[in-house]
Protein backbone atom coordinates (compact mmCIF):
# COMPACT_ATOMS: atom_id res chain seq x y z
CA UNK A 1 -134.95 -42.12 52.51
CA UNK A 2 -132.12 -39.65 52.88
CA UNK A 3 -132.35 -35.57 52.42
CA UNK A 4 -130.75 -32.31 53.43
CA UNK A 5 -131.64 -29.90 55.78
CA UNK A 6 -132.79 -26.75 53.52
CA UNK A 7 -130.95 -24.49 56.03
CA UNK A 8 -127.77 -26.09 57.15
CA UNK A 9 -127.00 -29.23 55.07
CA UNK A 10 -127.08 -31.49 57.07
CA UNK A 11 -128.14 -35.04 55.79
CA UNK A 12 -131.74 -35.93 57.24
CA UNK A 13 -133.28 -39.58 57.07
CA UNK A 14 -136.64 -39.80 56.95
CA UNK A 15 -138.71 -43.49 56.89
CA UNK A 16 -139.99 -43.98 52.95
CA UNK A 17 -143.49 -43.53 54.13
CA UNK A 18 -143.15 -40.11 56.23
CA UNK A 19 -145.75 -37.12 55.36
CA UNK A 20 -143.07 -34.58 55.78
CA UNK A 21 -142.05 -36.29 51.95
CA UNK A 22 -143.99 -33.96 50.48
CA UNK A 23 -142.76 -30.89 51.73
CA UNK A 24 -140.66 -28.81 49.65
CA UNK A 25 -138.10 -28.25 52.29
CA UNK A 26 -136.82 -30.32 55.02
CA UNK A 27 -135.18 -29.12 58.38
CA UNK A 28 -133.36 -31.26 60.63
CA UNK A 29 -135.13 -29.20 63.55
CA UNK A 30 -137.02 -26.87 64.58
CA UNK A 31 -133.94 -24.26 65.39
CA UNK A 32 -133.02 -24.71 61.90
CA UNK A 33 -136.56 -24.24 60.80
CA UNK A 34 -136.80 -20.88 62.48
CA UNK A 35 -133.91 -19.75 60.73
CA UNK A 36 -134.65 -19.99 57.51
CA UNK A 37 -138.03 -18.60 57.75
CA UNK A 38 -137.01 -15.41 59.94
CA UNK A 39 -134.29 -15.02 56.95
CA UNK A 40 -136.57 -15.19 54.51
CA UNK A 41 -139.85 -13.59 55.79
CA UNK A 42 -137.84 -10.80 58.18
CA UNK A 43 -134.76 -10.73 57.57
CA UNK A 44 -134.12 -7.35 59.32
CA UNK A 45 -135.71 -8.16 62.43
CA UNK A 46 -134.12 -6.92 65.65
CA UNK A 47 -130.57 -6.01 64.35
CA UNK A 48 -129.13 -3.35 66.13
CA UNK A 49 -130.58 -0.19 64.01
CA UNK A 50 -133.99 -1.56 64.64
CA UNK A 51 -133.42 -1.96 68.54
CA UNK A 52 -132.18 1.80 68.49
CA UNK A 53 -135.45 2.96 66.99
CA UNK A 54 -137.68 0.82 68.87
CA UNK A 55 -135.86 2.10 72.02
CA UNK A 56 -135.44 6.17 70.62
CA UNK A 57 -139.26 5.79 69.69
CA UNK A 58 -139.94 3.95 73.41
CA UNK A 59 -138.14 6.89 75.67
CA UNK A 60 -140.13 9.31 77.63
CA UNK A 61 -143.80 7.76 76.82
CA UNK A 62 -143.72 6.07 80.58
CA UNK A 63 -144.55 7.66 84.01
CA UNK A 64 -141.12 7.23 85.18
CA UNK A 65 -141.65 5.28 88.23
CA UNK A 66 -140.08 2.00 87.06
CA UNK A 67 -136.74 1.34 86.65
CA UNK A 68 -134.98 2.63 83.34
CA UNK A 69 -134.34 0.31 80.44
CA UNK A 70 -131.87 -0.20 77.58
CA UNK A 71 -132.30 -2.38 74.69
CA UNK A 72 -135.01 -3.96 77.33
CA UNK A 73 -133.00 -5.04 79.94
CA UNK A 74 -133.11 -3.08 83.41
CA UNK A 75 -129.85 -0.16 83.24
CA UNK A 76 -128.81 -1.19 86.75
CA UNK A 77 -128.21 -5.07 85.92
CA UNK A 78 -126.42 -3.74 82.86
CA UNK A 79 -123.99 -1.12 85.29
CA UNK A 80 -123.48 -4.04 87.56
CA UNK A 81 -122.18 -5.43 85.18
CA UNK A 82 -119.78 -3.70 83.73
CA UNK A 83 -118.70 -2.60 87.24
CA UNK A 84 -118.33 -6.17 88.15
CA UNK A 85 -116.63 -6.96 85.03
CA UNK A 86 -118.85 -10.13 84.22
CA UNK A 87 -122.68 -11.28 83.66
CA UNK A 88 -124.58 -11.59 86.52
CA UNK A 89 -125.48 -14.82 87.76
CA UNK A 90 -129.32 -16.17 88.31
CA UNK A 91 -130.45 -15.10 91.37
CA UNK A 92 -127.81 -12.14 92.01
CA UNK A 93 -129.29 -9.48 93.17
CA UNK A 94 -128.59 -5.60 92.34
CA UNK A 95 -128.99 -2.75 95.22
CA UNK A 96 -129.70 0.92 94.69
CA UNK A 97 -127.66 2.21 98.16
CA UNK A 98 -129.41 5.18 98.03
CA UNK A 99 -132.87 3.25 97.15
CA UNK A 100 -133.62 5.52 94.65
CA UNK A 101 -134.42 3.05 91.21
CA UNK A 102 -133.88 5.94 89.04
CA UNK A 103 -130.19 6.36 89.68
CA UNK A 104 -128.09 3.30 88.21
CA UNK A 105 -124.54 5.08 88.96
CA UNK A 106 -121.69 2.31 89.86
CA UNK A 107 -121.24 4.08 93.18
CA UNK A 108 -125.19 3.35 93.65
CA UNK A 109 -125.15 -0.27 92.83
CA UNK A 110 -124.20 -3.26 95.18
CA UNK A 111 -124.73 -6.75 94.33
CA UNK A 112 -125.75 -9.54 96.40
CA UNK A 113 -125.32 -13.04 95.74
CA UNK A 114 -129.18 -13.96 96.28
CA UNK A 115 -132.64 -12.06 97.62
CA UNK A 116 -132.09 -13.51 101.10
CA UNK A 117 -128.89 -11.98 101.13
CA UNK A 118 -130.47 -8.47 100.16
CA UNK A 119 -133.05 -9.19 103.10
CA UNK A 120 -130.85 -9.96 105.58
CA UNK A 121 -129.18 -6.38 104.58
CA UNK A 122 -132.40 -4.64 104.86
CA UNK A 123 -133.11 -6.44 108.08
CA UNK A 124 -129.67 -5.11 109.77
CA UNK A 125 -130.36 -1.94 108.08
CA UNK A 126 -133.77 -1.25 109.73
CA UNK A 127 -132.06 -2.61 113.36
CA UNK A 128 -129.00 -0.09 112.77
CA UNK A 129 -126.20 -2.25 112.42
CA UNK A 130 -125.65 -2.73 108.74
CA UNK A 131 -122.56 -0.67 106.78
């Protein structure tokens, strides 16, 4: 038996004898599935005036010894970024020169390719010989 997914249109075929028959809707996946409902049950969730409030409504309520956040990402990734000019990759890591977490200036930030790499710094570092 042939349908169509109820979200994008796309022709399903289920066997004659299938449960999901009875359904009122069909989805050719799960993805698709998700869709719909979060349009129809939410369909304001998470756009960009909801992140704001979230976040405005967040700010100031935490001790302040963790590194600062926007949108839920750490502020220093999202510098490096932008100072870097592209994402960073998995396993990059980013360096506060003046190892103070609060301060995610470009001048602060220095990103190394992997956590052994940062090590290594740190190691030379504590001997005296890293620039």
């Amino acid at each position: 038996m042939i349908t169509v997914c109820a979200y994008c249109g796309s022709p399903i075929e289920r066997p004659a004898y299938s449960r999901y028959l009875e359904a009122s809707r069909h989805f050719c996946n799960r993805t698709c599935n998700l869709k719909m409902m979060n349009a129809e049950l939410n369909p304001t969730r998470m756009t960009y005036s909801t992140r704001v409030k979230i976040r405005n409504a967040r700010l100031g309520t935490g001790k302040g010894k963790s590194y600062p956040k926007l949108f839920g990402r750490h502020l220093h990734r999202v510098v490096a970024e932008i100072k870097i000019g592209r994402k960073l990759m998995p396993g990059e890591v980013v360096h506060h020169e003046n190892e103070n977490k609060r301060n995610p200036s470009p001048e602060n930030l220095r990103v190394f390719a992997s956590q052994s790499e940062h090590a290594a710094w740190h190691a030379k570092k504590k001997r005296g010989d890293a620039k």
